[in-house]
PDB file of N, CA and C in Angstrom:
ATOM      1  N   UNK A   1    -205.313  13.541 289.266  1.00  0.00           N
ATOM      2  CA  UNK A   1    -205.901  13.625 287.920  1.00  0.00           C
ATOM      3  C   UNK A   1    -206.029  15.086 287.478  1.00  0.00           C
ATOM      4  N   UNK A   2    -206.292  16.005 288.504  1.00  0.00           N
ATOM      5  CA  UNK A   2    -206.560  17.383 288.171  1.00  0.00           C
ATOM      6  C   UNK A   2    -205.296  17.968 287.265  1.00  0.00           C
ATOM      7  N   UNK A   3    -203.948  17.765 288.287  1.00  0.00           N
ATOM      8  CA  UNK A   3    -202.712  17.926 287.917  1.00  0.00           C
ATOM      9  C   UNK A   3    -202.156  17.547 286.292  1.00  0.00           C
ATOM     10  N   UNK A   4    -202.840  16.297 285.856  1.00  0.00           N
ATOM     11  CA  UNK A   4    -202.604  16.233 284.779  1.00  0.00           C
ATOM     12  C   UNK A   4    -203.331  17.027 283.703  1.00  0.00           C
ATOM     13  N   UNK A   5    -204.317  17.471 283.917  1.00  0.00           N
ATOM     14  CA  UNK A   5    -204.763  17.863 282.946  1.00  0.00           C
ATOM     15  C   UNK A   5    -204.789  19.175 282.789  1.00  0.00           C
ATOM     16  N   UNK A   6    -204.838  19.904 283.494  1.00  0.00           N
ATOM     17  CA  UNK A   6    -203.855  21.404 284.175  1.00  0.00           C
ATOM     18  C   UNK A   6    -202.771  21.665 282.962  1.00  0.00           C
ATOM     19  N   UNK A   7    -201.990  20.342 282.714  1.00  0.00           N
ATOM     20  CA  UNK A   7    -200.539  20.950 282.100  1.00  0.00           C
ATOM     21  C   UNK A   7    -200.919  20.871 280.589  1.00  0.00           C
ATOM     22  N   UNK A   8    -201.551  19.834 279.950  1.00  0.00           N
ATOM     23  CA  UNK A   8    -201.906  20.441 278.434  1.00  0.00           C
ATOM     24  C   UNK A   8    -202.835  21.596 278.161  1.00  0.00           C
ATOM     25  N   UNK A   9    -203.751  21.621 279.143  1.00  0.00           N
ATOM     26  CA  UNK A   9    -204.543  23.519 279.252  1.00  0.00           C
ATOM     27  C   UNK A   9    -203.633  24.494 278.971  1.00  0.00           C
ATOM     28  N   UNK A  10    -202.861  24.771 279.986  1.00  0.00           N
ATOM     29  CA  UNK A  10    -202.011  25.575 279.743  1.00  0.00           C
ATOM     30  C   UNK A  10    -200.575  25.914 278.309  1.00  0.00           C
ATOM     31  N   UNK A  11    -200.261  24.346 278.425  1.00  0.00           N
ATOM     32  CA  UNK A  11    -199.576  24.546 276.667  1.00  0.00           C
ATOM     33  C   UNK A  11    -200.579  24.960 275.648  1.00  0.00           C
ATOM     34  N   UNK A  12    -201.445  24.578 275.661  1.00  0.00           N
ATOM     35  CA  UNK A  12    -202.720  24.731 274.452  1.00  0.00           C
ATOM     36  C   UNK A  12    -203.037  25.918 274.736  1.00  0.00           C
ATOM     37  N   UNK A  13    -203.103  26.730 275.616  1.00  0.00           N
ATOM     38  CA  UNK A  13    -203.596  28.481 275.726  1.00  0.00           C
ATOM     39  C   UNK A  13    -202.329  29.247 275.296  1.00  0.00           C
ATOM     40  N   UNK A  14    -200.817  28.795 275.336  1.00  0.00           N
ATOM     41  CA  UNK A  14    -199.487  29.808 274.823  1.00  0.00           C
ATOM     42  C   UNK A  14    -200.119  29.228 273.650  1.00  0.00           C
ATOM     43  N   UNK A  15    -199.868  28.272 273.095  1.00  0.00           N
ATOM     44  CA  UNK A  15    -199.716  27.674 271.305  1.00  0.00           C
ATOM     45  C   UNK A  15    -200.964  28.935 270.661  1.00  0.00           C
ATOM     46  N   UNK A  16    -202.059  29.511 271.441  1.00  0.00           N
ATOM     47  CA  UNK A  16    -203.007  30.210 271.119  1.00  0.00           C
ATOM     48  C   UNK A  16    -202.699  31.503 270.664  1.00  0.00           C
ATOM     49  N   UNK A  17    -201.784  31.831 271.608  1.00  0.00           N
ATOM     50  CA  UNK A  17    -201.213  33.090 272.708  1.00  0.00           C
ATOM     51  C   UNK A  17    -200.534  33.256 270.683  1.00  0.00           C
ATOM     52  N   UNK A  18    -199.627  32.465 270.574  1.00  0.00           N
ATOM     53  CA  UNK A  18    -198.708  32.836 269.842  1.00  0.00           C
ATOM     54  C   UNK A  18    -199.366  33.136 268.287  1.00  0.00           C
ATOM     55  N   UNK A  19    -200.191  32.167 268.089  1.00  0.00           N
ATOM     56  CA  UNK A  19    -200.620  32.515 266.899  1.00  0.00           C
ATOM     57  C   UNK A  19    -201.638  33.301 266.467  1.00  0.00           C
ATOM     58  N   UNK A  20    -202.290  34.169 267.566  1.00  0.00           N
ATOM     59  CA  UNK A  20    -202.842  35.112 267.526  1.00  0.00           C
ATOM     60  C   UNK A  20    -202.190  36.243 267.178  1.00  0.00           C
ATOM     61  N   UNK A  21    -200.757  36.600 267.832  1.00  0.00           N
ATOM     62  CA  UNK A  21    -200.352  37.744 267.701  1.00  0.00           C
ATOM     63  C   UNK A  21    -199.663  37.176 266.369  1.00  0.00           C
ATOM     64  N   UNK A  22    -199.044  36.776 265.727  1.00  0.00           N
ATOM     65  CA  UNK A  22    -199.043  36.245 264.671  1.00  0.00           C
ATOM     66  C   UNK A  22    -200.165  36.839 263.668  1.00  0.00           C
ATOM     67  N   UNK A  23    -200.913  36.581 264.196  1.00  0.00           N
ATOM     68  CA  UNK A  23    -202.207  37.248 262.855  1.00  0.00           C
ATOM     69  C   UNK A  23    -202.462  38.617 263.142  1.00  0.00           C
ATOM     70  N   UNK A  24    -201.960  39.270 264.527  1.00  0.00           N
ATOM     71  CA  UNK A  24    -202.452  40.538 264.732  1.00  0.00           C
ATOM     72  C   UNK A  24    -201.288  41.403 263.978  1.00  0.00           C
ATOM     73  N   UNK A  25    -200.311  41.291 263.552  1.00  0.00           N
ATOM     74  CA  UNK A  25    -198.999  41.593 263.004  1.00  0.00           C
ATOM     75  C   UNK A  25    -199.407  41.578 261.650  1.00  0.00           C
ATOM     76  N   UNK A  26    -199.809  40.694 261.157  1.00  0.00           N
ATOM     77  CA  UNK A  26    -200.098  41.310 259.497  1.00  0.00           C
ATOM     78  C   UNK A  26    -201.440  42.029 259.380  1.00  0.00           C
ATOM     79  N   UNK A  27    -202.552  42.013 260.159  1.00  0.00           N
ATOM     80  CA  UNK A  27    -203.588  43.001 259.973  1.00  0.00           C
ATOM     81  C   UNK A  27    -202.729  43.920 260.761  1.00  0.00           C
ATOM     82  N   UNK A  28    -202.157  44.197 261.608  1.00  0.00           N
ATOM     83  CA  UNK A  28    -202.111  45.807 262.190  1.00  0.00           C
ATOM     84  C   UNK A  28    -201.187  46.419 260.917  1.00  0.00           C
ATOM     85  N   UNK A  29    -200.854  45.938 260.022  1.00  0.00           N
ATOM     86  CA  UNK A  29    -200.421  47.051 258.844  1.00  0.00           C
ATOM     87  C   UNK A  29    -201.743  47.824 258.045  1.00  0.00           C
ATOM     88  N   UNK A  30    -203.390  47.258 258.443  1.00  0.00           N
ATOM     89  CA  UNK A  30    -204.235  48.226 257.617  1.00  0.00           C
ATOM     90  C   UNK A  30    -204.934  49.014 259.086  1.00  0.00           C
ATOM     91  N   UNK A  31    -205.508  48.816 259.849  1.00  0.00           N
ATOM     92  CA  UNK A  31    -206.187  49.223 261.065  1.00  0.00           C
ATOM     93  C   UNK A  31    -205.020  49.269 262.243  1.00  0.00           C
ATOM     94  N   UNK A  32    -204.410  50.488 262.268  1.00  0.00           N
ATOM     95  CA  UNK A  32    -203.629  50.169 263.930  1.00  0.00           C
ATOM     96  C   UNK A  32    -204.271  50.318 265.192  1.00  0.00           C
ATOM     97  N   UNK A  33    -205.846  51.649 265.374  1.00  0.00           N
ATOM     98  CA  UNK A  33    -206.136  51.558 266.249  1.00  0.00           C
ATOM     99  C   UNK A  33    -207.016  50.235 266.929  1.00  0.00           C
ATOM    100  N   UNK A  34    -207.446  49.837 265.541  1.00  0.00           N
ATOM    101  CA  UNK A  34    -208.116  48.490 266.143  1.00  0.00           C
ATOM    102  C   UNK A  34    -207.585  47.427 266.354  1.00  0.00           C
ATOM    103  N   UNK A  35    -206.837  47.315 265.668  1.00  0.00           N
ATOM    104  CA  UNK A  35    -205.460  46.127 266.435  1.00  0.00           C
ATOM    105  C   UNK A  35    -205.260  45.691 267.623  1.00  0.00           C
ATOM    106  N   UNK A  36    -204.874  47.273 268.007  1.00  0.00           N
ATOM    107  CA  UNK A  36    -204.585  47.292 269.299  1.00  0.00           C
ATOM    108  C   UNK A  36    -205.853  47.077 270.460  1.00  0.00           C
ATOM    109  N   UNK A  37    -206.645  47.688 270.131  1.00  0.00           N
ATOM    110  CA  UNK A  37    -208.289  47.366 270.690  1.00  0.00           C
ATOM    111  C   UNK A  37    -208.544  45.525 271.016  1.00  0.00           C
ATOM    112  N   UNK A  38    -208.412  45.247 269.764  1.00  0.00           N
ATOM    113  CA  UNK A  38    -208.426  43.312 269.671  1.00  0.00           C
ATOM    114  C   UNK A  38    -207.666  42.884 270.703  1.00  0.00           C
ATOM    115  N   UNK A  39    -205.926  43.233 270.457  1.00  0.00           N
ATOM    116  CA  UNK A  39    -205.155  42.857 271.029  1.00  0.00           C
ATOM    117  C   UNK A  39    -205.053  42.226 272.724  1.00  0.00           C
ATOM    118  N   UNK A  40    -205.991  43.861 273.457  1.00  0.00           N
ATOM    119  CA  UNK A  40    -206.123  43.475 274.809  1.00  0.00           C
ATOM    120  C   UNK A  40    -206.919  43.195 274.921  1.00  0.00           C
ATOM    121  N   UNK A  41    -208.345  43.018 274.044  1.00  0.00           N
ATOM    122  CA  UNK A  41    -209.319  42.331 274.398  1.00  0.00           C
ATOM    123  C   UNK A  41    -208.771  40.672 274.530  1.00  0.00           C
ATOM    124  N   UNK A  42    -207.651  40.201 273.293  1.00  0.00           N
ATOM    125  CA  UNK A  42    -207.470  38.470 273.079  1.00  0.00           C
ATOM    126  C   UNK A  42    -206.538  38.407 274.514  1.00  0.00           C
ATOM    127  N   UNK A  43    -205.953  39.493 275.154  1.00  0.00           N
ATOM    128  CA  UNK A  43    -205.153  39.151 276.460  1.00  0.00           C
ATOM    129  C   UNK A  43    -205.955  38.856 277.396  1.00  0.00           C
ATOM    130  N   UNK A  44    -207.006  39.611 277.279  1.00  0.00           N
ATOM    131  CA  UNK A  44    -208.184  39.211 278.663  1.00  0.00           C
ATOM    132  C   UNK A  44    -208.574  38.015 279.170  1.00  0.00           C
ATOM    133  N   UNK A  45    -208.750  37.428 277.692  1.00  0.00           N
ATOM    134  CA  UNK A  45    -209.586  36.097 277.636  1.00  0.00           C
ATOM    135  C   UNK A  45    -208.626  35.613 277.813  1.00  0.00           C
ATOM    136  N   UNK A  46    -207.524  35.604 277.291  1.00  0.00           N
ATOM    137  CA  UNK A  46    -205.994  34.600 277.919  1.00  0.00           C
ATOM    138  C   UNK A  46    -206.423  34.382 279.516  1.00  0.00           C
ATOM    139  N   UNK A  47    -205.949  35.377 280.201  1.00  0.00           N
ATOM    140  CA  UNK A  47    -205.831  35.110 281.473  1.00  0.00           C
ATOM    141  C   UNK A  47    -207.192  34.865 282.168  1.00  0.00           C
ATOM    142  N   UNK A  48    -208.515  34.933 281.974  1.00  0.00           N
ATOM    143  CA  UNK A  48    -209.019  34.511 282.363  1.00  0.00           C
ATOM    144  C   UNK A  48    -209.456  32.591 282.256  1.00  0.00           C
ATOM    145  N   UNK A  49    -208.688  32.468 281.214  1.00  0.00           N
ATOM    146  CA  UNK A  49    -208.739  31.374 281.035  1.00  0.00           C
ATOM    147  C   UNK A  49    -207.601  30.499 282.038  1.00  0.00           C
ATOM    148  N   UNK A  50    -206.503  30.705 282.018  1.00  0.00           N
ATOM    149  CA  UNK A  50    -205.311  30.841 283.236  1.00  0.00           C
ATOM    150  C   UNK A  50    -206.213  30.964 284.606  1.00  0.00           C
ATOM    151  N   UNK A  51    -206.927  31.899 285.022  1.00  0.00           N
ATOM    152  CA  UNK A  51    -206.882  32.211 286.706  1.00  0.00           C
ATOM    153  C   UNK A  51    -208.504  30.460 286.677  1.00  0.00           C
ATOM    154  N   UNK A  52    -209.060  30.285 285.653  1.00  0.00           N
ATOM    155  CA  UNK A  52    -210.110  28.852 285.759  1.00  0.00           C
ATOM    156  C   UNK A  52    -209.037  27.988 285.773  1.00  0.00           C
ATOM    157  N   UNK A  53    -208.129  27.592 285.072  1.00  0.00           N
ATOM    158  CA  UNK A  53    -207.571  26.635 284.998  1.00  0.00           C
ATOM    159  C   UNK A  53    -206.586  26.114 286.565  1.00  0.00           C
ATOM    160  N   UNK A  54    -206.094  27.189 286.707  1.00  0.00           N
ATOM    161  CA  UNK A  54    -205.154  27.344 287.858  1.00  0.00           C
ATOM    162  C   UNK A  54    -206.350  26.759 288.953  1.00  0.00           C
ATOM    163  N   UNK A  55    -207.627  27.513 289.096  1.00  0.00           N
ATOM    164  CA  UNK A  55    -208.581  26.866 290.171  1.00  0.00           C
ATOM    165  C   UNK A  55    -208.744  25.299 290.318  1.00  0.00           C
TER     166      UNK A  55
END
């Protein structure tokens, strides 16, 4: 049961993945340093969400 539910977590965190940077692409044309600031902050939470799920 774990196994199954493992695999839509993980599609549902890229589908995230993608449309975030998606939105970070039309704001980084007014703020670039903060963009980039956001940016690795929204990567963090990616993978920490990845290394729970994987557990």
């Amino acid at each position: 049961s774990e196994t199954t539910t493992s695999t839509p977590s993980s599609t549902s965190t890229t589908v995230t993945l993608s449309t975030t940077t998606a939105s970070e692409t039309t704001t980084s044309t007014t703020p670039s340093t903060s963009t980039t600031a956001t940016l690795s902050t929204t990567t963090a939470s990616i993978t920490t969400t990845f290394t729970s799920s994987s557990t």
